[in-house]
N, C-alpha and C. Protein backbone atom coordinates (compact mmCIF):
# COMPACT_ATOMS: atom_id res chain seq x y z
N UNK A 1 68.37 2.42 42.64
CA UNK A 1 68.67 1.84 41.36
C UNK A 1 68.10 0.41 41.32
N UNK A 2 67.56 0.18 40.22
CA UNK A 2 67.27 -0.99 40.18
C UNK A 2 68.20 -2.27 39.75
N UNK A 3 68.14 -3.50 40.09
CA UNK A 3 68.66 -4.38 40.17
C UNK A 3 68.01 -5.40 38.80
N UNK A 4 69.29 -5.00 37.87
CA UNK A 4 68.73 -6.62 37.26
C UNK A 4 67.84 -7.98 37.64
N UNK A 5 68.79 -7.90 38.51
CA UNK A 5 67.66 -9.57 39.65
C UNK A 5 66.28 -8.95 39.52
N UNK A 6 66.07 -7.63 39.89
CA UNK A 6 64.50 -7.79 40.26
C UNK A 6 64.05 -8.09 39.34
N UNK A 7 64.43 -7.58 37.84
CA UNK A 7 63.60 -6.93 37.10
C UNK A 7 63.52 -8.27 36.38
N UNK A 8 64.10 -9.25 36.85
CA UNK A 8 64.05 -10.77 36.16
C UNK A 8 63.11 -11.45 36.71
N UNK A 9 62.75 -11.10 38.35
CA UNK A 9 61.97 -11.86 38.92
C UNK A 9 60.55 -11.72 38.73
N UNK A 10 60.62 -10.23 38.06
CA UNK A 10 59.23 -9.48 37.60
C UNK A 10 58.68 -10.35 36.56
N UNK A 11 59.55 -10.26 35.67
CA UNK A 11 59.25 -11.00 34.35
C UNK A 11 58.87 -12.65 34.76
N UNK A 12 59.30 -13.31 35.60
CA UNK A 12 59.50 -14.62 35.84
C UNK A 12 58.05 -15.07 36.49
N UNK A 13 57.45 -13.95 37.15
CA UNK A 13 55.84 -13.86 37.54
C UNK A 13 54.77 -14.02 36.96
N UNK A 14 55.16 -13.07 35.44
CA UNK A 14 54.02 -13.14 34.49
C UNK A 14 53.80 -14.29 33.93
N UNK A 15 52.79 -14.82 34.25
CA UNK A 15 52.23 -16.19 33.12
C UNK A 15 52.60 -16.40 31.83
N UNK A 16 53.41 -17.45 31.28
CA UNK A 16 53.60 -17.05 30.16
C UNK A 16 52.06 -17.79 29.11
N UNK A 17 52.29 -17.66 27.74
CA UNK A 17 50.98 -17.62 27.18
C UNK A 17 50.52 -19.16 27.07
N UNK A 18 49.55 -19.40 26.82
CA UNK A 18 49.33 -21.22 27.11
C UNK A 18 48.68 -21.87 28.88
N UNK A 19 49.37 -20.83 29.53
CA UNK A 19 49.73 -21.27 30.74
C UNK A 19 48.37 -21.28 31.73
N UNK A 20 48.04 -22.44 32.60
CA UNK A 20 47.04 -22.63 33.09
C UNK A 20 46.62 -21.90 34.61
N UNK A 21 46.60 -20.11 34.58
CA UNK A 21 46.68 -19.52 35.65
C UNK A 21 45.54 -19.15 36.14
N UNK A 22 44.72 -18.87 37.55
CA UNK A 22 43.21 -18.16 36.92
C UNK A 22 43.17 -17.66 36.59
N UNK A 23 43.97 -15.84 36.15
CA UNK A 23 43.77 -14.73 35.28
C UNK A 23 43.50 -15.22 34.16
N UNK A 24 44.10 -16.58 33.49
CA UNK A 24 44.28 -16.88 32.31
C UNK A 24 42.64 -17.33 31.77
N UNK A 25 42.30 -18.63 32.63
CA UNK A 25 41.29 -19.03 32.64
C UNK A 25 39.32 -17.72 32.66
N UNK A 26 39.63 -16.74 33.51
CA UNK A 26 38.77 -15.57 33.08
C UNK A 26 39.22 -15.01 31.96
N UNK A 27 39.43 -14.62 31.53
CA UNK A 27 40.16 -13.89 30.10
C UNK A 27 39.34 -14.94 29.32
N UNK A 28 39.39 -16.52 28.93
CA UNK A 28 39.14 -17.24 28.56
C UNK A 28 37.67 -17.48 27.99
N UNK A 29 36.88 -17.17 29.40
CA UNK A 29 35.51 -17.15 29.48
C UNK A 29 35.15 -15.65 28.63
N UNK A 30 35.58 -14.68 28.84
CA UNK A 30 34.76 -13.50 28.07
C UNK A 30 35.76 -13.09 27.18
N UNK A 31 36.29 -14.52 25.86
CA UNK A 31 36.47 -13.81 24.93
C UNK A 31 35.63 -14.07 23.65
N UNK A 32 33.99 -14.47 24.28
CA UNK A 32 33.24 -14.61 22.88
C UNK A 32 31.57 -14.40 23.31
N UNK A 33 30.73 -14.33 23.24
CA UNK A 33 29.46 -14.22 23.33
C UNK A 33 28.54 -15.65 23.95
N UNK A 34 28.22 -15.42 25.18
CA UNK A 34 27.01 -16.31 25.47
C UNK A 34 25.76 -16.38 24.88
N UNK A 35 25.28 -17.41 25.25
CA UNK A 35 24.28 -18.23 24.37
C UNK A 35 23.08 -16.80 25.29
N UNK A 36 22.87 -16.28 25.98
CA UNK A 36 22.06 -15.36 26.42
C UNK A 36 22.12 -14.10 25.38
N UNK A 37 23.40 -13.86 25.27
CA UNK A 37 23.55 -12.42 24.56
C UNK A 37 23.03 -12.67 23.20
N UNK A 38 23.74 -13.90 22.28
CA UNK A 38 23.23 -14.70 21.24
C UNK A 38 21.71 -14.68 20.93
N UNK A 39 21.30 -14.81 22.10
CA UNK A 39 19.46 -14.90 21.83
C UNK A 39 18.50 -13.56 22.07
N UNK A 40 19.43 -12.77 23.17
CA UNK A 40 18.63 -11.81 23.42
C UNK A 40 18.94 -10.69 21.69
N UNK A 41 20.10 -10.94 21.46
CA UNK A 41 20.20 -10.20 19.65
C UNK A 41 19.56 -10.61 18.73
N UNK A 42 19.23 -12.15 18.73
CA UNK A 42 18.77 -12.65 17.78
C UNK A 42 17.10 -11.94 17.81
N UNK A 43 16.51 -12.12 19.23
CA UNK A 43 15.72 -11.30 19.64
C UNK A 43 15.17 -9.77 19.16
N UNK A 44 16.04 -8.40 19.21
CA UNK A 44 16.13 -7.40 19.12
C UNK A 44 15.76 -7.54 17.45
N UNK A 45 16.76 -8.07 16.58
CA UNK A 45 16.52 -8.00 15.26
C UNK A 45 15.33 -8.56 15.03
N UNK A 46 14.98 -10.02 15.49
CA UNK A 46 13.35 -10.16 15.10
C UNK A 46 12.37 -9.32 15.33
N UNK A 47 12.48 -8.49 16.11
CA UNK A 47 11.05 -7.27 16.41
C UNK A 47 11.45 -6.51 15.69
N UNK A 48 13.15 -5.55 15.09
CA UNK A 48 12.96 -4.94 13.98
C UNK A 48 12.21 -5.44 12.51
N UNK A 49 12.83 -6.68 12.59
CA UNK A 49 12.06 -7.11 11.43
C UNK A 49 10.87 -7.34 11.25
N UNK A 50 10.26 -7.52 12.26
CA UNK A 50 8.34 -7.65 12.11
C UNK A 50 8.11 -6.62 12.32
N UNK A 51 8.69 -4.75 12.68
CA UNK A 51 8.20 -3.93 12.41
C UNK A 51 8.03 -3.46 10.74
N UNK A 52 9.56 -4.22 10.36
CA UNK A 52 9.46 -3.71 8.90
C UNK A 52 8.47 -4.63 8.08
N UNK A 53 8.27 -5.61 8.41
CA UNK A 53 7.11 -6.55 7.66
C UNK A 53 5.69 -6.20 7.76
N UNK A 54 5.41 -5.55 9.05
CA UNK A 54 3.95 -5.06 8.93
C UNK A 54 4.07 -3.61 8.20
N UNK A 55 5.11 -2.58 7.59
CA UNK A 55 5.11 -1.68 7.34
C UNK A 55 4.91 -2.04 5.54
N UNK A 56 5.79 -3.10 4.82
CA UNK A 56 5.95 -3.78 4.22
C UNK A 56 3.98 -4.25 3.60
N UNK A 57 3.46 -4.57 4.74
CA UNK A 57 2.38 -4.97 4.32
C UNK A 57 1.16 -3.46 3.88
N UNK A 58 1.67 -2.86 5.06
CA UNK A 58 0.77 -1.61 4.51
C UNK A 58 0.95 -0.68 3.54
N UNK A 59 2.24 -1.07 2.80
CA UNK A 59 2.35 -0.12 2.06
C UNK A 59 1.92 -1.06 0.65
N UNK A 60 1.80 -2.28 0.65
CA UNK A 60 1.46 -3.03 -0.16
C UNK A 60 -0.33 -2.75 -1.11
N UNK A 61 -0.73 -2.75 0.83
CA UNK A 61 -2.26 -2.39 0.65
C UNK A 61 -2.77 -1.04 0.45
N UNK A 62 -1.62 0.33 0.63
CA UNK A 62 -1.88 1.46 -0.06
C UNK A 62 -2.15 1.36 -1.21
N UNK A 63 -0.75 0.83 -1.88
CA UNK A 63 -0.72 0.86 -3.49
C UNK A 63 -2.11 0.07 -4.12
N UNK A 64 -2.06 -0.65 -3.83
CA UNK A 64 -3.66 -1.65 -4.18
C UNK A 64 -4.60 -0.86 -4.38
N UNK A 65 -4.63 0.06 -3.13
CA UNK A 65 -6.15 1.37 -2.75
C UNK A 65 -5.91 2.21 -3.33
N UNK A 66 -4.69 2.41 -3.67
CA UNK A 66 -4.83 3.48 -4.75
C UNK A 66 -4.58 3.32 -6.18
N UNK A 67 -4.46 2.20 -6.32
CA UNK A 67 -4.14 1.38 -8.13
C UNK A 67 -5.36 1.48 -8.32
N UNK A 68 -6.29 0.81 -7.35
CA UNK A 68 -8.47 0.52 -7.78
C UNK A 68 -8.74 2.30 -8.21
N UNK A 69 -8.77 3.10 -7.04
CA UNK A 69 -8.75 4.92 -7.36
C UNK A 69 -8.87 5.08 -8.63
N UNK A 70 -7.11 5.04 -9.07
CA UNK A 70 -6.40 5.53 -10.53
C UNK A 70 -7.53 5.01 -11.25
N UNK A 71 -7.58 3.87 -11.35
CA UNK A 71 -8.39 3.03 -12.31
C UNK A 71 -9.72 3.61 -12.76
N UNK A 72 -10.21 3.74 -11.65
CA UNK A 72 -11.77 4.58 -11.49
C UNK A 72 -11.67 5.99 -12.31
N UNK A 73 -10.72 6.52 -11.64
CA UNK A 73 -10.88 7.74 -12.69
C UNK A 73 -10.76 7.75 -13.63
N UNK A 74 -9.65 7.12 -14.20
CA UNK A 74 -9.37 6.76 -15.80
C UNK A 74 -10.77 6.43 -15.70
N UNK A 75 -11.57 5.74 -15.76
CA UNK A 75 -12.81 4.96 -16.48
C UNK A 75 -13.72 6.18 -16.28
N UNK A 76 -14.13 7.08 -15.24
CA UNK A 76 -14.52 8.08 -15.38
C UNK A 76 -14.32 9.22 -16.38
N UNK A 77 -13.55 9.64 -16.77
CA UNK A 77 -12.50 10.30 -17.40
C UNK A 77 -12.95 10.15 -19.24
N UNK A 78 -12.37 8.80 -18.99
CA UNK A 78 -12.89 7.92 -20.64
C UNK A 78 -14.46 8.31 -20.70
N UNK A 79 -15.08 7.83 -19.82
CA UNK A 79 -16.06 7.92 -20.63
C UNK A 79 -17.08 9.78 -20.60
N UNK A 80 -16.47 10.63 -20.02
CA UNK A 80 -16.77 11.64 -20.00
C UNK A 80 -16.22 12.48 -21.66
N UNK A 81 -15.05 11.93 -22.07
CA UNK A 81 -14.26 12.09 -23.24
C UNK A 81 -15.28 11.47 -24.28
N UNK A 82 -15.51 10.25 -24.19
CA UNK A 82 -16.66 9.37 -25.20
C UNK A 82 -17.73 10.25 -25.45
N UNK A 83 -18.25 10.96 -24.11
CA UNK A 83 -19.59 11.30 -24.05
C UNK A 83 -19.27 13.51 -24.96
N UNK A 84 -18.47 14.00 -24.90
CA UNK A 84 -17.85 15.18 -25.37
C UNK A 84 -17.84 14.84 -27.10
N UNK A 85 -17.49 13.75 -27.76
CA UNK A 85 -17.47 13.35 -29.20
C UNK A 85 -18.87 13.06 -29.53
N UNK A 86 -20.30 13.17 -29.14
CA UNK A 86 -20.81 12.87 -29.53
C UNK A 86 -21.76 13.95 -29.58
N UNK A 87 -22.87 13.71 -30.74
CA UNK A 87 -23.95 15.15 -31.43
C UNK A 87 -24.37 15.66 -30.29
N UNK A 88 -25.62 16.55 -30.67
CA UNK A 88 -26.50 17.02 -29.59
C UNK A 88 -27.74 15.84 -29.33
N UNK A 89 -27.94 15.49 -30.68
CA UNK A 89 -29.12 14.34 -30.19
C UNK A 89 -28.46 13.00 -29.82
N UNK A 90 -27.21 12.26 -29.74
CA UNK A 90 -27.08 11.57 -29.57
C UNK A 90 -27.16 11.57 -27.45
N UNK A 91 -26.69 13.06 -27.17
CA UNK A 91 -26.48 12.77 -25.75
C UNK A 91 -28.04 13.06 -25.35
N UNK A 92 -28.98 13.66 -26.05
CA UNK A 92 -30.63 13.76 -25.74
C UNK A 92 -30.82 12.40 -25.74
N UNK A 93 -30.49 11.36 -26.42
CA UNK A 93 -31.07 9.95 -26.22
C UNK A 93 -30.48 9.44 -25.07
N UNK A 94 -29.33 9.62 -25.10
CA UNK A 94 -28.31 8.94 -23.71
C UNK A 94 -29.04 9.54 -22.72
N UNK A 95 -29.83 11.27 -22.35
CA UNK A 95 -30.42 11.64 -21.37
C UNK A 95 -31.39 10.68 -20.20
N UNK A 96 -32.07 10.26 -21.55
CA UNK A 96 -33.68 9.76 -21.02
C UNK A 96 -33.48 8.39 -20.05
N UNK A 97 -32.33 7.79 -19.64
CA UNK A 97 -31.92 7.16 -18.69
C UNK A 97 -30.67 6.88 -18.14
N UNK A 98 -30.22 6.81 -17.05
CA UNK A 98 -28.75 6.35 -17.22
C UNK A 98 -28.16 5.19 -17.36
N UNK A 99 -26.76 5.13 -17.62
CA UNK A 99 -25.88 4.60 -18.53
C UNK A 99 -25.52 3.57 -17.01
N UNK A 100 -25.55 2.10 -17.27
CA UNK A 100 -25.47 0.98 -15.53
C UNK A 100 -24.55 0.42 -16.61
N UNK A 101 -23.09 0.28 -16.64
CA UNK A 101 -21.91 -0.33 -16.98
C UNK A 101 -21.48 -1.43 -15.66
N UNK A 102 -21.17 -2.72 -16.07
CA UNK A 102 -20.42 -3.45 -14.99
C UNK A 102 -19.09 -3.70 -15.87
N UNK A 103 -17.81 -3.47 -15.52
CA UNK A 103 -16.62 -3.44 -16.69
C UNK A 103 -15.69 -3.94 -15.87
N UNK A 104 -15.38 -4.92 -16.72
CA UNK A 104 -13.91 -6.02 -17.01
C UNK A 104 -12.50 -5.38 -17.33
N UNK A 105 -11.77 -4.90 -16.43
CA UNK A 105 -10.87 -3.88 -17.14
C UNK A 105 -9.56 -4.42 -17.19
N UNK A 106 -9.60 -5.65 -17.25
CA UNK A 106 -8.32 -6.33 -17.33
C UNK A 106 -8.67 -7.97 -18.58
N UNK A 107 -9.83 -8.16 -18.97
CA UNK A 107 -10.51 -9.44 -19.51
C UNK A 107 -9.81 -10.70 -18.85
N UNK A 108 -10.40 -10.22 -17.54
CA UNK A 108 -9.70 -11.68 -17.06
C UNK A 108 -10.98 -12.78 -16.75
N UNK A 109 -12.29 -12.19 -16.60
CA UNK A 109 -13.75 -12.30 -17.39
C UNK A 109 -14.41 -12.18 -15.75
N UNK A 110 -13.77 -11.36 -14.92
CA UNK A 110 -14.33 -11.13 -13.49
C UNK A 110 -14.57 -9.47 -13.74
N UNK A 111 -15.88 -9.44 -12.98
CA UNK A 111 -16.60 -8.02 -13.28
C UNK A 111 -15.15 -7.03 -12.39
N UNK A 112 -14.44 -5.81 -12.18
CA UNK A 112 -13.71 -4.89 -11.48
C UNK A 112 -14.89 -3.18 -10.97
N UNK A 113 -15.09 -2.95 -12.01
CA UNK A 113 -16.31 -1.69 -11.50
C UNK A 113 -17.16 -1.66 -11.71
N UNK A 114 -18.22 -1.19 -11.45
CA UNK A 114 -19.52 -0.43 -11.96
C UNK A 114 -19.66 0.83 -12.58
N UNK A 115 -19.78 1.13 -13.31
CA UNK A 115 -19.69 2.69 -13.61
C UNK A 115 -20.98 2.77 -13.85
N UNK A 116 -21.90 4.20 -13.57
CA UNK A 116 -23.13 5.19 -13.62
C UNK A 116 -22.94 6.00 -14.23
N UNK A 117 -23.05 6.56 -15.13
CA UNK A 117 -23.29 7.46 -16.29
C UNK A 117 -24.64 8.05 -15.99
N UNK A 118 -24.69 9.79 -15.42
CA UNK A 118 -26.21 10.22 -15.39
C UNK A 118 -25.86 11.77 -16.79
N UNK A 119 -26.74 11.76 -17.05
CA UNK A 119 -26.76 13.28 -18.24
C UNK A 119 -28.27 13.82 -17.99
N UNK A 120 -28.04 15.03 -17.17
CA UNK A 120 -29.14 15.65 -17.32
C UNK A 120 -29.01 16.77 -18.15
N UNK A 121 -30.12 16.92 -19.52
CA UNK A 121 -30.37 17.88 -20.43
C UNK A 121 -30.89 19.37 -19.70
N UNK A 122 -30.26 20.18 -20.38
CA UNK A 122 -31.11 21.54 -19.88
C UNK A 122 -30.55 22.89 -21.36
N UNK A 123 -31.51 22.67 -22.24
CA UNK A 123 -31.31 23.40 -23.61
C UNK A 123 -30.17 22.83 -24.09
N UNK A 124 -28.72 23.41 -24.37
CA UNK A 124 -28.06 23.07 -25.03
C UNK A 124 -26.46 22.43 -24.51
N UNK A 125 -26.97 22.00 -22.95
CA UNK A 125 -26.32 22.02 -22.10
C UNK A 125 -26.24 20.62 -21.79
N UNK A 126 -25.51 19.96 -21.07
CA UNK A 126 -25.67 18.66 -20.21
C UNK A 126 -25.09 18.62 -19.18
N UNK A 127 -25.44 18.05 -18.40
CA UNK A 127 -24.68 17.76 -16.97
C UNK A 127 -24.52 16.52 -17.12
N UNK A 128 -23.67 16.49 -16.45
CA UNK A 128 -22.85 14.70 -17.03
C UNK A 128 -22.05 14.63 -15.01
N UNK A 129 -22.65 13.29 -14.74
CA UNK A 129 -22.19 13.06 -13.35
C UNK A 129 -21.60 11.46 -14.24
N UNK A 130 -20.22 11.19 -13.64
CA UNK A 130 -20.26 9.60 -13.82
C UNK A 130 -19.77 9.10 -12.40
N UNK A 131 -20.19 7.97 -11.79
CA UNK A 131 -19.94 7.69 -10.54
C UNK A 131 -19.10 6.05 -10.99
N UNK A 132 -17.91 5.97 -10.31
CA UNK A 132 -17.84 4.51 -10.38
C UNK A 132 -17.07 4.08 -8.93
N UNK A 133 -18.12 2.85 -9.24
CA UNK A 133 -18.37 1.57 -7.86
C UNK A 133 -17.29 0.19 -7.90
N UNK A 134 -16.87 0.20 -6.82
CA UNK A 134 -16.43 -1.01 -7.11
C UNK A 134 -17.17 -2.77 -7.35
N UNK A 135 -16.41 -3.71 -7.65
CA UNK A 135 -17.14 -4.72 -8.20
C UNK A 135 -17.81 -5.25 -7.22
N UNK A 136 -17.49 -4.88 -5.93
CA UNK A 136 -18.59 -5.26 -4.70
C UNK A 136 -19.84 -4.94 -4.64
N UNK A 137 -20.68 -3.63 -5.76
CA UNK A 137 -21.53 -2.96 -5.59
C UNK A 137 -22.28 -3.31 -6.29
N UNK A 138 -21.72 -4.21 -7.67
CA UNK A 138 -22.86 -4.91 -8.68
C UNK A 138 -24.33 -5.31 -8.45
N UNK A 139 -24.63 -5.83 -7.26
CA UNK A 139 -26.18 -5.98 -6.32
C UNK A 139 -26.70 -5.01 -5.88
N UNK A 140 -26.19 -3.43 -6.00
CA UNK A 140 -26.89 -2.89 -5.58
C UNK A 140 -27.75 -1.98 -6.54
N UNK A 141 -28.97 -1.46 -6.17
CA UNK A 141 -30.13 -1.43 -7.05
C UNK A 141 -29.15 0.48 -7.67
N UNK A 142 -29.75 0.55 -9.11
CA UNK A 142 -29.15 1.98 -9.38
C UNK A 142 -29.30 2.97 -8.82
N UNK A 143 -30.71 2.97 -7.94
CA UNK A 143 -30.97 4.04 -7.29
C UNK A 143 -30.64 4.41 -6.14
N UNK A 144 -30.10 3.25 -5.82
CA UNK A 144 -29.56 3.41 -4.36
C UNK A 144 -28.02 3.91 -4.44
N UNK A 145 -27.36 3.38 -5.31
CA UNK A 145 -25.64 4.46 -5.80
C UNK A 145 -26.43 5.47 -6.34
N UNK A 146 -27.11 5.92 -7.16
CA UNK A 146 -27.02 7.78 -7.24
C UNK A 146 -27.73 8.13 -6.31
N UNK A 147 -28.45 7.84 -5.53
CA UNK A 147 -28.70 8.30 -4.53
C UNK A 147 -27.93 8.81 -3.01
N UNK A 148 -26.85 7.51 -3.31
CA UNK A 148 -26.15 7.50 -1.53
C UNK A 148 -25.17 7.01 -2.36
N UNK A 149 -24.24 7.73 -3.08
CA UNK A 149 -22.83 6.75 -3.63
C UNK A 149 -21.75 6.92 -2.53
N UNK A 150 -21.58 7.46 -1.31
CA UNK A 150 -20.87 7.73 -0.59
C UNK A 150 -20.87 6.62 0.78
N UNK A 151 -22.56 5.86 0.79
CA UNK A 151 -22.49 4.93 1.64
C UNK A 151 -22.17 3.63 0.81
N UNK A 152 -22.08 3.84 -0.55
CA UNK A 152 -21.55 2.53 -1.08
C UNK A 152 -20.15 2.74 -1.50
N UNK A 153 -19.08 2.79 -0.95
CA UNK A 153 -17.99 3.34 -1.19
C UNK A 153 -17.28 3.70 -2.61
N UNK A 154 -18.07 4.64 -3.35
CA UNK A 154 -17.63 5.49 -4.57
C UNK A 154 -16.87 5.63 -4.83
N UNK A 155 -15.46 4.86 -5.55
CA UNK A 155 -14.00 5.38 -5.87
C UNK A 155 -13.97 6.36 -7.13
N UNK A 156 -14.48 6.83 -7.45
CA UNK A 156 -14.36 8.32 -8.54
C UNK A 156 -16.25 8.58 -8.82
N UNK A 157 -15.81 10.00 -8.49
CA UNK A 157 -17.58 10.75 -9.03
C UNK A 157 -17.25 12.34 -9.75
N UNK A 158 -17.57 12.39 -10.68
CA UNK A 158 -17.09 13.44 -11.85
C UNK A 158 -18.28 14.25 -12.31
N UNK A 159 -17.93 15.25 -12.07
CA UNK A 159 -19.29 16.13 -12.94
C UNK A 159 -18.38 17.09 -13.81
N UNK A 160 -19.14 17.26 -14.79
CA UNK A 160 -18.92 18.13 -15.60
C UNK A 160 -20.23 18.66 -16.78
N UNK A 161 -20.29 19.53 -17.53
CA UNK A 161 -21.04 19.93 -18.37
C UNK A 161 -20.23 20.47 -19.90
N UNK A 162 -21.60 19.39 -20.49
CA UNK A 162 -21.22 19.55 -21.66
C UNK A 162 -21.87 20.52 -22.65
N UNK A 163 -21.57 21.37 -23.44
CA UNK A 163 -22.69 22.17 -24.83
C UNK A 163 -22.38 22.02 -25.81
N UNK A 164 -23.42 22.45 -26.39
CA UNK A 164 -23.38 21.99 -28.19
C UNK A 164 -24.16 22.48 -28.47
């Protein structure tokens, strides 16, 4: 059986709270975060975050590469539509050379594409290629985009045929 006394002397052992014991003093030390742990986290999150910033950047420069695209085709597009409204002799005159557009598609008064317009006649028929270049390509001679529009990097090339 136990003895009151002991069970007083038990209690009389334990540190009470405040109290300057070593158990007390460890307890003390790890109840908050060192300046190591502090940095090595601060750490961890900065490399998540410069993964998401370079992801951030490339998806920036997708949309861009593919906003110029869209653009191109629309302008392709248009003017394949332009070229469908018009007579039989009007696209026989448009034949006899092609169509060298440099176009402003925003009037901000800086050239954005090149567009090539070719129509080759055959009876009552046309073949209609339109190629468009970006504004980097303005120096280059016409024959060298319908010739090689693939080494001058071509963002839309359209064929179609027209009759009348």
């Amino acid at each position: 059986m136990i003895i009151k006394r002991e069970i007083l002397n038990k209690k009389s052992q334990i540190p009470a709270e405040g109290s300057s014991d070593n158990n007390s003093k460890k307890n003390d030390k790890s109840k908050g975060f060192s300046m190591i742990e502090v940095v090595v986290g601060i750490a961890l999150v900065g490399v998540a975050l410069l993964g998401l910033a370079q992801l951030f950047c490339l998806s920036v420069m997708n949309n861009a590469r593919s906003d110029a695209m869209t653009n191109a085709v629309f302008l392709a597009q248009q003017q394949i539509d332009f070229l469908r409204n018009l007579s039989a002799d009007e696209l026989h005159n448009l034949s006899l050379t092609p169509i060298d557009e440099l176009m402003d598609i925003n009037s901000d008064g800086t050239v954005d594409f090149r567009r090539v317009t070719q129509l080759a006649s055959s009876g009552f028929y046309w073949n209609v290629r339109v190629l468009v270049f970006s504004a980097l390509q303005a120096g280059v001679t016409l024959d060298n985009l319908i010739a090689n529009p693939s080494d001058y990097q071509v963002r839309a090339d359209i064929s179609t045929v027209i009759s009348r």
